[in-house]
PDB file of N, CA and C in Angstrom:
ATOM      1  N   UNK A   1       0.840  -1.189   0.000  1.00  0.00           N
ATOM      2  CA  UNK A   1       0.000   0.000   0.000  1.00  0.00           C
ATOM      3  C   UNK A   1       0.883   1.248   0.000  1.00  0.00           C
ATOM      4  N   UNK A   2       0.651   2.434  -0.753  1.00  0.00           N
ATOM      5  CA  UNK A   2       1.246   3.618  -0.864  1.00  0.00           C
ATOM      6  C   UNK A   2       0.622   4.396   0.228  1.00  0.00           C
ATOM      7  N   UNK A   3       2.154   5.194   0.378  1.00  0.00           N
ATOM      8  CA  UNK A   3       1.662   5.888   1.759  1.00  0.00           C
ATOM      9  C   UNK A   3       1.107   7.164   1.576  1.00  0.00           C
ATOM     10  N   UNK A   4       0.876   8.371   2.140  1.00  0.00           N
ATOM     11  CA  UNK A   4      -0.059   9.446   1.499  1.00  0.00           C
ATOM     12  C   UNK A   4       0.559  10.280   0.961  1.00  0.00           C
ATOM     13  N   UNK A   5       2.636  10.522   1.152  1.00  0.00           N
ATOM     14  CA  UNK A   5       3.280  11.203   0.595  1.00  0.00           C
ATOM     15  C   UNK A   5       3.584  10.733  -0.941  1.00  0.00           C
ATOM     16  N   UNK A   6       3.395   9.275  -1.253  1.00  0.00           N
ATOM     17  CA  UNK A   6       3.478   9.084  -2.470  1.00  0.00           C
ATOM     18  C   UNK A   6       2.406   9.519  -3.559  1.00  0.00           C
ATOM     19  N   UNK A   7       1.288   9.096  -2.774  1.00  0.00           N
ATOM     20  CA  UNK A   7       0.069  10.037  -3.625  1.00  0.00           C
ATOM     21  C   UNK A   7       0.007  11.337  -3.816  1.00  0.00           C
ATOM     22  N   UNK A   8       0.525  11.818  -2.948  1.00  0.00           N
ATOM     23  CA  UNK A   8       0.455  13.456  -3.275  1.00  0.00           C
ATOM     24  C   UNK A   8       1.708  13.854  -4.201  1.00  0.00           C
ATOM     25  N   UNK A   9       2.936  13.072  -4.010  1.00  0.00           N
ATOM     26  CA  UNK A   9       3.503  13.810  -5.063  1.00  0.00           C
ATOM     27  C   UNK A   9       3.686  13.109  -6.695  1.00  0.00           C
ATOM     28  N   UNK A  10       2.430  11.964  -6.727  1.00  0.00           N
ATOM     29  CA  UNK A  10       2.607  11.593  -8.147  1.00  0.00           C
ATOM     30  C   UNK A  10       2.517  11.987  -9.225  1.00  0.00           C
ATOM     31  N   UNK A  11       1.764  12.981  -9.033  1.00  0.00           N
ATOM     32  CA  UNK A  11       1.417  14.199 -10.090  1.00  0.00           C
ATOM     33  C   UNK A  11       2.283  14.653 -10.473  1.00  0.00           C
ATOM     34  N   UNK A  12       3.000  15.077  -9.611  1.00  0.00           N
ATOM     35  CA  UNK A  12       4.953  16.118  -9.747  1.00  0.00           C
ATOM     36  C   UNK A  12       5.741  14.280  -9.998  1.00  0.00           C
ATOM     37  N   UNK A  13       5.611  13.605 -10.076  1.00  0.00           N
ATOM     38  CA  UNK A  13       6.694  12.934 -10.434  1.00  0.00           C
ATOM     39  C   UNK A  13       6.156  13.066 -11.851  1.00  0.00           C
ATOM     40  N   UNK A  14       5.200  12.645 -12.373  1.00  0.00           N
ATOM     41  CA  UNK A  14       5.091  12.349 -13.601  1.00  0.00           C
ATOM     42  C   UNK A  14       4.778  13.574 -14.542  1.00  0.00           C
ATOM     43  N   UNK A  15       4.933  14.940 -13.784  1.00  0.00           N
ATOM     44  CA  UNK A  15       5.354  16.056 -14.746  1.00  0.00           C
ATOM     45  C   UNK A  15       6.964  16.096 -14.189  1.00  0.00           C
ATOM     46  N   UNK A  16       7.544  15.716 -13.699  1.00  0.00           N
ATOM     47  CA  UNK A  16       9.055  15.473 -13.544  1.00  0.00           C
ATOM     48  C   UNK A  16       9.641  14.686 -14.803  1.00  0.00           C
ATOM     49  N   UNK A  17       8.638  13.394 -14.804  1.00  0.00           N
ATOM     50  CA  UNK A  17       9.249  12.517 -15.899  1.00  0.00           C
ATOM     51  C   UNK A  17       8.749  12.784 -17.288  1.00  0.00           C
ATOM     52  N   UNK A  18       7.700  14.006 -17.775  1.00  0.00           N
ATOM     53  CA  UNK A  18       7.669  14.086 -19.181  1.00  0.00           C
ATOM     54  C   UNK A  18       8.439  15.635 -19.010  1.00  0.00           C
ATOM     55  N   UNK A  19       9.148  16.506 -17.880  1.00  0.00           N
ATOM     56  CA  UNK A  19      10.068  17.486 -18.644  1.00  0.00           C
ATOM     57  C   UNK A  19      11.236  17.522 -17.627  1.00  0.00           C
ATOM     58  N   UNK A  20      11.990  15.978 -18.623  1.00  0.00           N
ATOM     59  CA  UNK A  20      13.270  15.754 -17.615  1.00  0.00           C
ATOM     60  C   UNK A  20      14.136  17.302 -18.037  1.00  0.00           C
ATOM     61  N   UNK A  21      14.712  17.798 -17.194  1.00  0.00           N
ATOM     62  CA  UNK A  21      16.344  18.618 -17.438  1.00  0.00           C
ATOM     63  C   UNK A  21      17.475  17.634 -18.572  1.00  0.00           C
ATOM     64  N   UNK A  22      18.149  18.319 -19.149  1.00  0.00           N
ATOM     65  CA  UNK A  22      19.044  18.073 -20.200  1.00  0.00           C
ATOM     66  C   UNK A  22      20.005  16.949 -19.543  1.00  0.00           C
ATOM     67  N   UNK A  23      20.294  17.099 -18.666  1.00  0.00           N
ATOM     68  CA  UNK A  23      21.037  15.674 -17.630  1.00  0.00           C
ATOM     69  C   UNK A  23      20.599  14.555 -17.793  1.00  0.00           C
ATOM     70  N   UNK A  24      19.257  14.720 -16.708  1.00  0.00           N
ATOM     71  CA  UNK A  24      18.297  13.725 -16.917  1.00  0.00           C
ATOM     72  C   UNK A  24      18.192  13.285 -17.960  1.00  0.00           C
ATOM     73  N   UNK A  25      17.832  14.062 -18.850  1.00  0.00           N
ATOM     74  CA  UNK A  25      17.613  13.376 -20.301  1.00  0.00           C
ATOM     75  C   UNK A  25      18.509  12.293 -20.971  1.00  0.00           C
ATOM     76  N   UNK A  26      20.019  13.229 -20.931  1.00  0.00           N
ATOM     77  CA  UNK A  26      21.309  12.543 -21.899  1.00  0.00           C
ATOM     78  C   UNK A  26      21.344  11.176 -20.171  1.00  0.00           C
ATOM     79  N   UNK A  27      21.330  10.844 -18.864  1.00  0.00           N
ATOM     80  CA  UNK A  27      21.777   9.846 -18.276  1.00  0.00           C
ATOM     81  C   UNK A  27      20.567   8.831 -18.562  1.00  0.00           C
ATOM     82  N   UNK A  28      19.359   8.970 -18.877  1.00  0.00           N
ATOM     83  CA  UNK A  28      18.219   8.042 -18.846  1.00  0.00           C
ATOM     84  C   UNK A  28      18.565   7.381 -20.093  1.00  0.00           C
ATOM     85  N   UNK A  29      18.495   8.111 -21.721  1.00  0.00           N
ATOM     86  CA  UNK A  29      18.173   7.965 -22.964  1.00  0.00           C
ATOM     87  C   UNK A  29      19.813   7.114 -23.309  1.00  0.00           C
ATOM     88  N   UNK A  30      20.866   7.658 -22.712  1.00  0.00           N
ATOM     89  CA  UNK A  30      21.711   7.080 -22.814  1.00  0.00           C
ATOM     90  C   UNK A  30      22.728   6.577 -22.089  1.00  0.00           C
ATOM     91  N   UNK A  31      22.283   5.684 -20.843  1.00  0.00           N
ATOM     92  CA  UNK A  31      22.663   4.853 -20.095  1.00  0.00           C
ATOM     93  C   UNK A  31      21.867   4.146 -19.366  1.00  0.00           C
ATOM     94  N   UNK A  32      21.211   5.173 -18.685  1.00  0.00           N
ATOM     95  CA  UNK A  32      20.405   4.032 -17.408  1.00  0.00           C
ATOM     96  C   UNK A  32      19.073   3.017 -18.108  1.00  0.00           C
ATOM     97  N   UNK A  33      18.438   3.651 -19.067  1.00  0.00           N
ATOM     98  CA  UNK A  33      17.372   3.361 -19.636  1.00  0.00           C
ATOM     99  C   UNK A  33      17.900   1.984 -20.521  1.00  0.00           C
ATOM    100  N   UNK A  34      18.994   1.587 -20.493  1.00  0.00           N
ATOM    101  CA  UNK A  34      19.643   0.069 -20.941  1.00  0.00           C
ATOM    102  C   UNK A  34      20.411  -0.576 -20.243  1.00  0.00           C
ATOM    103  N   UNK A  35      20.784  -0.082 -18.931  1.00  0.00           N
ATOM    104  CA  UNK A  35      21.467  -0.112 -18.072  1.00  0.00           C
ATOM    105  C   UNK A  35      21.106  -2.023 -17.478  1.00  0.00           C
ATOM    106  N   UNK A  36      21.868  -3.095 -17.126  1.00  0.00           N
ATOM    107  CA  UNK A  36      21.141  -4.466 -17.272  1.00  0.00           C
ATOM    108  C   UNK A  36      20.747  -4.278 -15.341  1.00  0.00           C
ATOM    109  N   UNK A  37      20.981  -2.893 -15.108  1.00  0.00           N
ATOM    110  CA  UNK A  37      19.736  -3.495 -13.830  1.00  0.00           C
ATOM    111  C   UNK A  37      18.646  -2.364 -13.855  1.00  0.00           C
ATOM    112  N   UNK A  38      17.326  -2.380 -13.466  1.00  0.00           N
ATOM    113  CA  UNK A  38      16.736  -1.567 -13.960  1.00  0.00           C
ATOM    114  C   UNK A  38      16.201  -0.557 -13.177  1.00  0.00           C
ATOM    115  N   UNK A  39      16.020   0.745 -14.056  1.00  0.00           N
ATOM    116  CA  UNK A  39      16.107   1.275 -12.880  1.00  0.00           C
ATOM    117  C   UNK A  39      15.070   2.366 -13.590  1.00  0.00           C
ATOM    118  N   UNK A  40      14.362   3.260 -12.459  1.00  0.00           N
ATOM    119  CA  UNK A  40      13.049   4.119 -12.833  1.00  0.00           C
ATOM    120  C   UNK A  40      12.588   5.181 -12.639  1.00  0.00           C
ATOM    121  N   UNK A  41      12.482   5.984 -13.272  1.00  0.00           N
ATOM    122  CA  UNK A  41      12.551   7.733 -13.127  1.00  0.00           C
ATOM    123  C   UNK A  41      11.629   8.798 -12.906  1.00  0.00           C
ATOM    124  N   UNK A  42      12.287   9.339 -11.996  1.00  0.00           N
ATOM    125  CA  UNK A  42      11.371   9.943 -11.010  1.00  0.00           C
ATOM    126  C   UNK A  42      10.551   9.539 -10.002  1.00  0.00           C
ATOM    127  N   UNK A  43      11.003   8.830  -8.732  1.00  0.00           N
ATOM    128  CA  UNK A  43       9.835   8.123  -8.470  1.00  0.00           C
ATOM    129  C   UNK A  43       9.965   8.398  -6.882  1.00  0.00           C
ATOM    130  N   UNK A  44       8.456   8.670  -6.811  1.00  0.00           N
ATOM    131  CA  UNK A  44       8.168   9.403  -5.198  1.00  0.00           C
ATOM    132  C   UNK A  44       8.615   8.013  -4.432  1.00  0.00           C
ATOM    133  N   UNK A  45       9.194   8.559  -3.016  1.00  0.00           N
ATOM    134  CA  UNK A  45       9.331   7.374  -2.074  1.00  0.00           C
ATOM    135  C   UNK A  45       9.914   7.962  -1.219  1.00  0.00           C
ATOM    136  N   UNK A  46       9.304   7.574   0.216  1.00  0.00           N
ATOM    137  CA  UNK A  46       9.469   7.875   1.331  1.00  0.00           C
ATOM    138  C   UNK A  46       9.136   9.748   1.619  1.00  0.00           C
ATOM    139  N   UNK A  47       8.387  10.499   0.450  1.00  0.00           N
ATOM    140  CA  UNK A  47       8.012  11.525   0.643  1.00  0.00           C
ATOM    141  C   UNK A  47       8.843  12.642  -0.463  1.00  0.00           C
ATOM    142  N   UNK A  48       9.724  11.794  -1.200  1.00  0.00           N
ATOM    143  CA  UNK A  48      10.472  12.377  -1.815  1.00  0.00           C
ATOM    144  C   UNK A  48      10.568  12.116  -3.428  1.00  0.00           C
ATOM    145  N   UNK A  49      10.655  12.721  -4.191  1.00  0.00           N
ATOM    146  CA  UNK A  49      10.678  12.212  -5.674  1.00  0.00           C
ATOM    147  C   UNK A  49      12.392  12.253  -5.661  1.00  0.00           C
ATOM    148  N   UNK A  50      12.598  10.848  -6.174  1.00  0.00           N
ATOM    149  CA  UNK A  50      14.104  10.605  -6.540  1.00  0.00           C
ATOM    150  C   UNK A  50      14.378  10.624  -8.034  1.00  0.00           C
ATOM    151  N   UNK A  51      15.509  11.376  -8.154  1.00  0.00           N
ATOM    152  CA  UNK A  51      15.632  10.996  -9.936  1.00  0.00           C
ATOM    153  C   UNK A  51      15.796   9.616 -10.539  1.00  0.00           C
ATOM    154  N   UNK A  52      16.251   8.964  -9.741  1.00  0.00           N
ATOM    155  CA  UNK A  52      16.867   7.517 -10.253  1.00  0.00           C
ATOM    156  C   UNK A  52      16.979   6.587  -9.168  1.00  0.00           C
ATOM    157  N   UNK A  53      15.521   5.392  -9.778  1.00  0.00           N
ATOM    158  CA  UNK A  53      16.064   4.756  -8.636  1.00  0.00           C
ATOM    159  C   UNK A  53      15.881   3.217  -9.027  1.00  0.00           C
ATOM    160  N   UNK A  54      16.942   2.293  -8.846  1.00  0.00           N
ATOM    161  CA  UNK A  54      16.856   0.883  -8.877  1.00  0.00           C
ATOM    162  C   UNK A  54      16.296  -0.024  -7.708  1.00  0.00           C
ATOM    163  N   UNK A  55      14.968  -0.049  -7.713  1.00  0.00           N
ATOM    164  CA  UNK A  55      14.568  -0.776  -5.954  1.00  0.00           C
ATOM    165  C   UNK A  55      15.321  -2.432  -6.316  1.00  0.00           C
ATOM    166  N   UNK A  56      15.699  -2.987  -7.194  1.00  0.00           N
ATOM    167  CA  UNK A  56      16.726  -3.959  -6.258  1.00  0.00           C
ATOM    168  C   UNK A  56      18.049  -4.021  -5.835  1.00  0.00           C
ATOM    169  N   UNK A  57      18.204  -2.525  -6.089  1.00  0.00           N
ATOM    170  CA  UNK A  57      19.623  -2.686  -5.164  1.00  0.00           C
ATOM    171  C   UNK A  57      19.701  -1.302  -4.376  1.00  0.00           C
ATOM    172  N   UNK A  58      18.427  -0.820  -4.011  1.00  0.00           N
ATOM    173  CA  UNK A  58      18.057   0.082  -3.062  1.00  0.00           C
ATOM    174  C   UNK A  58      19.024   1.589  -3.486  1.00  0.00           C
ATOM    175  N   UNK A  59      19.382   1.594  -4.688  1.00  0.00           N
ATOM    176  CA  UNK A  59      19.943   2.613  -5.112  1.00  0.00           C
ATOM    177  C   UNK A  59      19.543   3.834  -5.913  1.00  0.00           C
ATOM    178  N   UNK A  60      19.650   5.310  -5.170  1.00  0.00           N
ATOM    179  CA  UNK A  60      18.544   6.140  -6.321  1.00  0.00           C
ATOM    180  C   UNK A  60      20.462   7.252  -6.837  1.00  0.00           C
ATOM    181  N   UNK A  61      20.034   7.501  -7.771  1.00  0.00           N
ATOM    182  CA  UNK A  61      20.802   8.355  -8.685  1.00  0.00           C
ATOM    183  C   UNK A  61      20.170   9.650  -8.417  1.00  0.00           C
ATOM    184  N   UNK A  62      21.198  11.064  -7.982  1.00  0.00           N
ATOM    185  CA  UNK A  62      20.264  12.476  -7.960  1.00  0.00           C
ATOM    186  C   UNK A  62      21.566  13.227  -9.096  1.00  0.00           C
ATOM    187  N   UNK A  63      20.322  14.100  -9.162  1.00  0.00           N
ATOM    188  CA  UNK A  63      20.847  14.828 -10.420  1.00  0.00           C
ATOM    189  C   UNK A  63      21.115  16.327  -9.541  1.00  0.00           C
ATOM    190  N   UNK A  64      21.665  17.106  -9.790  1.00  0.00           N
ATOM    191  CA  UNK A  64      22.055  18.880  -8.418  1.00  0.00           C
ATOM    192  C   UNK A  64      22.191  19.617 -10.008  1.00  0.00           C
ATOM    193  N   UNK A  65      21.143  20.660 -10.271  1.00  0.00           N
ATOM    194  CA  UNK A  65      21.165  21.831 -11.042  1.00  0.00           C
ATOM    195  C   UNK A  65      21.970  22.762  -9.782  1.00  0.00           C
ATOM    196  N   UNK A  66      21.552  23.839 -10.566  1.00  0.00           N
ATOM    197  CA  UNK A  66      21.988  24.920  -9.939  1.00  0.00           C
ATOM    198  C   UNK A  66      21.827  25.228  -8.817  1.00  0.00           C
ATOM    199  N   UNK A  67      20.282  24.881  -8.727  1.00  0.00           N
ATOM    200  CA  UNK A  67      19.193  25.144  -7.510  1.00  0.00           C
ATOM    201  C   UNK A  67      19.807  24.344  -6.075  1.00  0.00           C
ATOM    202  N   UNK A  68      21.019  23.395  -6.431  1.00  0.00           N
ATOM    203  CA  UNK A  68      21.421  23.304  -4.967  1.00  0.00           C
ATOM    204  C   UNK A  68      22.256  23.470  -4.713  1.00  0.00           C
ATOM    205  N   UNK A  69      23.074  24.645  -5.387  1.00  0.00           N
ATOM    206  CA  UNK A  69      24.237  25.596  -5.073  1.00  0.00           C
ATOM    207  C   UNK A  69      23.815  26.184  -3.548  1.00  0.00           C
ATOM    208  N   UNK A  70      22.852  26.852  -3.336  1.00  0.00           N
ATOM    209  CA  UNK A  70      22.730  27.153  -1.809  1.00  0.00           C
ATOM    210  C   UNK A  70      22.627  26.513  -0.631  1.00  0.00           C
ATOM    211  N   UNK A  71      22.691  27.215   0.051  1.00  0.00           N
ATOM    212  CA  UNK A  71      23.458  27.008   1.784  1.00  0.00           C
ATOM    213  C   UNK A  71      21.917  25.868   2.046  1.00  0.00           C
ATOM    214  N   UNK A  72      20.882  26.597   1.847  1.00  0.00           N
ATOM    215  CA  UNK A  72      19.770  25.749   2.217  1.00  0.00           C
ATOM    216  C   UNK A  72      19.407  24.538   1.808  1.00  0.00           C
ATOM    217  N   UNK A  73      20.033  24.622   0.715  1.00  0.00           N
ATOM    218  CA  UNK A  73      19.141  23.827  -0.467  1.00  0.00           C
ATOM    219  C   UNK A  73      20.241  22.651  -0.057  1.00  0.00           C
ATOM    220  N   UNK A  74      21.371  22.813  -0.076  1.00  0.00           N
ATOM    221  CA  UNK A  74      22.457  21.757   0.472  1.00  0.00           C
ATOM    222  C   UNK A  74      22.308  21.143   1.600  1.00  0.00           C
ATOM    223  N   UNK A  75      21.719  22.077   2.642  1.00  0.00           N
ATOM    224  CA  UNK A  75      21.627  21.264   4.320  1.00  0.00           C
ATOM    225  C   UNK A  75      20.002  20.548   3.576  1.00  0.00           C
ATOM    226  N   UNK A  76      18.937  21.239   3.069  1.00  0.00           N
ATOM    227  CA  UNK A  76      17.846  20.177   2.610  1.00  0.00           C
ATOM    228  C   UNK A  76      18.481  18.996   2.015  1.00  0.00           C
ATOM    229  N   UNK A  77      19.284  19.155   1.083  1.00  0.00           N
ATOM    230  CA  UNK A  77      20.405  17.368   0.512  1.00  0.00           C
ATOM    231  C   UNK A  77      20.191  16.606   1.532  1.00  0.00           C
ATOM    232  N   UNK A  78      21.040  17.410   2.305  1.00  0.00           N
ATOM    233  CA  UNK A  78      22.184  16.594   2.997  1.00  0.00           C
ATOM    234  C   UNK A  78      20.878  15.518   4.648  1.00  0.00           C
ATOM    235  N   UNK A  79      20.163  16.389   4.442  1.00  0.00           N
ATOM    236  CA  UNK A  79      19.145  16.039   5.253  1.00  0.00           C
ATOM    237  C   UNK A  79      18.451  14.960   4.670  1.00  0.00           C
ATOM    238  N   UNK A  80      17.852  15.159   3.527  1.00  0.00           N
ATOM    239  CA  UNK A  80      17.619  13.774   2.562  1.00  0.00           C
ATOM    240  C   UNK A  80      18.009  12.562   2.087  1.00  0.00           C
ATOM    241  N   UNK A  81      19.386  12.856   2.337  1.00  0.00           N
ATOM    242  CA  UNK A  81      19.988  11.916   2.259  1.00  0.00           C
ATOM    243  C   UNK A  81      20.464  10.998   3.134  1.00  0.00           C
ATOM    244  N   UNK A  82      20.397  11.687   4.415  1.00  0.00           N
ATOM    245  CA  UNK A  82      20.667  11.223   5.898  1.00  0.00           C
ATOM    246  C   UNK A  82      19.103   9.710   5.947  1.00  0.00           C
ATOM    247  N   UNK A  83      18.416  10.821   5.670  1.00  0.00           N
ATOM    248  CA  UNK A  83      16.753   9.971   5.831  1.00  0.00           C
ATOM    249  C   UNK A  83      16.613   8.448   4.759  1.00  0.00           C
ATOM    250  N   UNK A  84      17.050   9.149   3.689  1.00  0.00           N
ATOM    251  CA  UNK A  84      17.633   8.306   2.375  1.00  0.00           C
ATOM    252  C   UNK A  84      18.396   6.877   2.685  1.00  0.00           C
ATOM    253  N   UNK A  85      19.327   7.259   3.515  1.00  0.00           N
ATOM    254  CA  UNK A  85      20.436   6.337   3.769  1.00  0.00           C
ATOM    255  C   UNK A  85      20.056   5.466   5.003  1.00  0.00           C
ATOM    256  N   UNK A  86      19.479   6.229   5.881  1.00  0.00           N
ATOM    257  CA  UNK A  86      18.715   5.496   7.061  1.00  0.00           C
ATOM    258  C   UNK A  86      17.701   4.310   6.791  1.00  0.00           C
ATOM    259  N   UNK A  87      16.976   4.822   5.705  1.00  0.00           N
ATOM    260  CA  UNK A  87      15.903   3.605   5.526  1.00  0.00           C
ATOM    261  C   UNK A  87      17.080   2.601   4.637  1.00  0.00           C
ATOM    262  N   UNK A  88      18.012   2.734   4.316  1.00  0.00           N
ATOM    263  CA  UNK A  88      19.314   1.421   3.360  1.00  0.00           C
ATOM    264  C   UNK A  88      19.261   2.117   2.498  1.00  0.00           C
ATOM    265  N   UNK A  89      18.567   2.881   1.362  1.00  0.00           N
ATOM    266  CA  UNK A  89      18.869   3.795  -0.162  1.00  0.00           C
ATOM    267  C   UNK A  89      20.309   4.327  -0.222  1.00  0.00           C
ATOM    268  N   UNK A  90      21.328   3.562  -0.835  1.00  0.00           N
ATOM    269  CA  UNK A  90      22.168   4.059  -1.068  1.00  0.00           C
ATOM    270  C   UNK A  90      22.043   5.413  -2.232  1.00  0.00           C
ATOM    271  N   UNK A  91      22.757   6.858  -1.663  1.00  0.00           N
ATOM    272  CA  UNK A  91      22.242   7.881  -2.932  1.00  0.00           C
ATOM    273  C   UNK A  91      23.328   8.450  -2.975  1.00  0.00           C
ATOM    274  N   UNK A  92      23.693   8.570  -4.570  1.00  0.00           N
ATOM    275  CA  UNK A  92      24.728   8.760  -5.310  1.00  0.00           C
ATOM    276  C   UNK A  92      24.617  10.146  -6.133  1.00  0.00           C
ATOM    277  N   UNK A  93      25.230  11.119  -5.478  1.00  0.00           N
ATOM    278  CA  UNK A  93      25.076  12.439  -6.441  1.00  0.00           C
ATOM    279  C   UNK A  93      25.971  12.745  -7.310  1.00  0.00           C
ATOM    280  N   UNK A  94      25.231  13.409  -8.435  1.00  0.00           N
ATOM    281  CA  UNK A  94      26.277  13.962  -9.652  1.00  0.00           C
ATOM    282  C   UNK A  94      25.349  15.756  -9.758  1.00  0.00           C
ATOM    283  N   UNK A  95      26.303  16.685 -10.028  1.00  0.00           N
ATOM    284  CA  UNK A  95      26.317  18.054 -10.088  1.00  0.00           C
ATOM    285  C   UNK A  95      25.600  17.644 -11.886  1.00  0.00           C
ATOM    286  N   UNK A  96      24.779  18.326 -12.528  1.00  0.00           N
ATOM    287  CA  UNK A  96      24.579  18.408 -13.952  1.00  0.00           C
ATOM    288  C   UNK A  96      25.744  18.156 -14.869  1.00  0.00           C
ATOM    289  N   UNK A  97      26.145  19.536 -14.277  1.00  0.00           N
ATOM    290  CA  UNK A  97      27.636  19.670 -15.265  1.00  0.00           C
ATOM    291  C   UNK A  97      28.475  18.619 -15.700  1.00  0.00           C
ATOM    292  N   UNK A  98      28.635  17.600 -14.114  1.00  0.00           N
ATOM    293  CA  UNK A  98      29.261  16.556 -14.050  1.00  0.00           C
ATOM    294  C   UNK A  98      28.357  15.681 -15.381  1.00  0.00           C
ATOM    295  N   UNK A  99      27.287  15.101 -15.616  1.00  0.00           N
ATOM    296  CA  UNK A  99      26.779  14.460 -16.259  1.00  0.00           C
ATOM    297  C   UNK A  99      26.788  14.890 -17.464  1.00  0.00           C
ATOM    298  N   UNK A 100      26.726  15.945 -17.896  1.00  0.00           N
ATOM    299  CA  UNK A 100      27.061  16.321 -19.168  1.00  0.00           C
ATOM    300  C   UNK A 100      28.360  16.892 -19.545  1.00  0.00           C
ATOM    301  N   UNK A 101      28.963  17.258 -18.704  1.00  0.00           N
ATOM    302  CA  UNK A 101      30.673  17.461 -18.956  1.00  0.00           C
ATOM    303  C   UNK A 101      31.527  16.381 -18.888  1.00  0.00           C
ATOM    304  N   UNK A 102      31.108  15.081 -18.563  1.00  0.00           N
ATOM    305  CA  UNK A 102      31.767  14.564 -17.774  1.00  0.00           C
ATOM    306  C   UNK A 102      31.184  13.051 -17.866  1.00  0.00           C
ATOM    307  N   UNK A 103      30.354  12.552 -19.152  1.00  0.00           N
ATOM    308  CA  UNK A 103      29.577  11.442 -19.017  1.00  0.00           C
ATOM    309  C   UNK A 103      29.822  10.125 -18.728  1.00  0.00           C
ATOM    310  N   UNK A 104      30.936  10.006 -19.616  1.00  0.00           N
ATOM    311  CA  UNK A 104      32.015   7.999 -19.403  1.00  0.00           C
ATOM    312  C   UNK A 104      32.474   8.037 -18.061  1.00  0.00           C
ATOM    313  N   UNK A 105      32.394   9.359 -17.074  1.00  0.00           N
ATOM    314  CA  UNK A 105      33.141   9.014 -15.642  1.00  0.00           C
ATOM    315  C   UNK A 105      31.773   8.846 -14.962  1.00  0.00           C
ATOM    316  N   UNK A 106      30.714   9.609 -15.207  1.00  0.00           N
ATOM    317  CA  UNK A 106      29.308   9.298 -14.619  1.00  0.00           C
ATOM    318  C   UNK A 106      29.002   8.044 -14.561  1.00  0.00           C
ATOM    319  N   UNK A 107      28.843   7.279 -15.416  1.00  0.00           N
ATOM    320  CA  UNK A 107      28.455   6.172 -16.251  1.00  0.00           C
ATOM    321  C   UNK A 107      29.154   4.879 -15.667  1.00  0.00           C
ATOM    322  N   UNK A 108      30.928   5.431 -15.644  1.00  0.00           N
ATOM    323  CA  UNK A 108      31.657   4.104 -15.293  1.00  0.00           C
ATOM    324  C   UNK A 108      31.433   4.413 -13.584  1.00  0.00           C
ATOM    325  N   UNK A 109      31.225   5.424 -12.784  1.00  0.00           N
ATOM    326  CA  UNK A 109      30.933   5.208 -11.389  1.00  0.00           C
ATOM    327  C   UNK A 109      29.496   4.893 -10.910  1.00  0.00           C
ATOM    328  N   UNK A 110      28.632   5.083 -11.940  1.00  0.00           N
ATOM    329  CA  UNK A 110      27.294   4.333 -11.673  1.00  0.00           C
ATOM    330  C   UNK A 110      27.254   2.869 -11.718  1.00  0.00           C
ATOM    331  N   UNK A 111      27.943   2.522 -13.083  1.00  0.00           N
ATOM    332  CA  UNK A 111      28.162   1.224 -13.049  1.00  0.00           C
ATOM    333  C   UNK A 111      29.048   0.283 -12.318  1.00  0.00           C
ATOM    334  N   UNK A 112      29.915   0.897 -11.394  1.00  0.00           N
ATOM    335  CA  UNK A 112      30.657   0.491 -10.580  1.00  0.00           C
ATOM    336  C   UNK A 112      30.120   0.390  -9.082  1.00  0.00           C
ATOM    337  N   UNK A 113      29.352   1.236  -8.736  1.00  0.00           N
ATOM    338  CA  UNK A 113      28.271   1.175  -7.831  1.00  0.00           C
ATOM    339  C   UNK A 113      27.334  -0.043  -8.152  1.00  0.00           C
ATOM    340  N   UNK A 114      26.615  -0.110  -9.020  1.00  0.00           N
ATOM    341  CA  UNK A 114      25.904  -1.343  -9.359  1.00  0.00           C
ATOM    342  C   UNK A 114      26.224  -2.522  -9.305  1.00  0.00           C
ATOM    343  N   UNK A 115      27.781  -2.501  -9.690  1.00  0.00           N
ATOM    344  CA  UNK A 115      28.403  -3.494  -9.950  1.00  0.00           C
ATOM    345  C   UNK A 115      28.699  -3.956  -7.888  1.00  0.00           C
ATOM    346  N   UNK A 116      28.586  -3.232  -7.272  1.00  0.00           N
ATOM    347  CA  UNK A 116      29.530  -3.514  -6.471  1.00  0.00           C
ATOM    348  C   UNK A 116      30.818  -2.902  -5.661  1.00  0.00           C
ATOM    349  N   UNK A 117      31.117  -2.479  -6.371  1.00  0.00           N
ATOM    350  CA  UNK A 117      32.873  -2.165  -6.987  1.00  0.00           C
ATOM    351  C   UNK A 117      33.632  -0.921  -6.305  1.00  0.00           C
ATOM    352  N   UNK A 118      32.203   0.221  -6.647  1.00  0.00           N
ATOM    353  CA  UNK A 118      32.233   1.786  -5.833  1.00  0.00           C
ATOM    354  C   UNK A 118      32.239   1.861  -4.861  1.00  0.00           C
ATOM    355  N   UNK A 119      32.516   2.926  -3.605  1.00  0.00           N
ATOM    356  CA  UNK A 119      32.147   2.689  -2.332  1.00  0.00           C
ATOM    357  C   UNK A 119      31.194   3.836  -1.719  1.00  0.00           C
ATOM    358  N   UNK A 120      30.336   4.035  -2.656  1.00  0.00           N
ATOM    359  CA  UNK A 120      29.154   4.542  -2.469  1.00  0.00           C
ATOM    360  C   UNK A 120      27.645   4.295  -1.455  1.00  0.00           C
TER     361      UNK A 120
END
C-alpha cells in the first residue's frame, strides 16, 4: 500500500518525468534506460521524488542543477539523504555539469556502484 506522501507527489513525479532537465535526459536515454539493472525515473518514495532509482539494489541516482548551489538547499540534501540512507537507499550524487561534462566518468561510477565495486 502507498503511503499518502506518495500520492500526493505523483502528479509532480510524472510532470518530472515528461520534462526531464538536459542531464536527466542525456543519463536516462543514454545509459540508465539500458542499463542491465533496472532502474526508474522519477519516483516518489518515502516523501520524496528521486531521480533515479533501482529498488533492487536500493539505489537512487540524484541529479544537483543549480538550484542546490545554496546554503539551504544543500543542508535540505544533505538532510535527505541522511533519511535516504537510514531507511538502506544508497544515494549517489552527480552536479549536472558533471553528467554532461563529464559522461564515461558518470556512467563508469554508476556502473561500478551497481556493480559492487564503488564505495558509495
Amino acid at each position: 500500500m502507498r503511503d499518502a506522501y506518495t500520492r500526493c507527489l505523483a502528479p509532480r513525479a510524472r510532470e518530472l518525468r515528461n520534462h526531464p532537465t538536459p542531464a536527466e535526459r542525456k543519463l536516462w536515454f543514454e545509459f540508465l534506460r539500458i542499463h542491465p539493472v533496472k532502474f526508474r525515473r522519477q519516483v516518489p518514495l518515502q516523501g520524496y521524488i528521486l531521480d533515479f532509482y533501482a529498488p533492487v539494489l536500493k539505489l537512487c541516482i540524484e541529479l544537483d542543477g543549480r538550484s542546490h548551489d545554496g546554503q539551504a538547499a544543500q543542508q535540505y540534501d544533505a538532510e535527505r539523504t541522511r533519511r535516504l540512507t537510514a531507511s538502506g537507499i544508497r544515494v549517489v550524487r552527480f552536479s549536472n555539469a558533471e553528467v554532461l561534462g563529464q559522461f564515461a566518468e558518470a556512467c563508469a561510477t554508476i556502473d561500478g556502484v551497481c556493480r559492487g565495486e564503488a564505495p558509495f
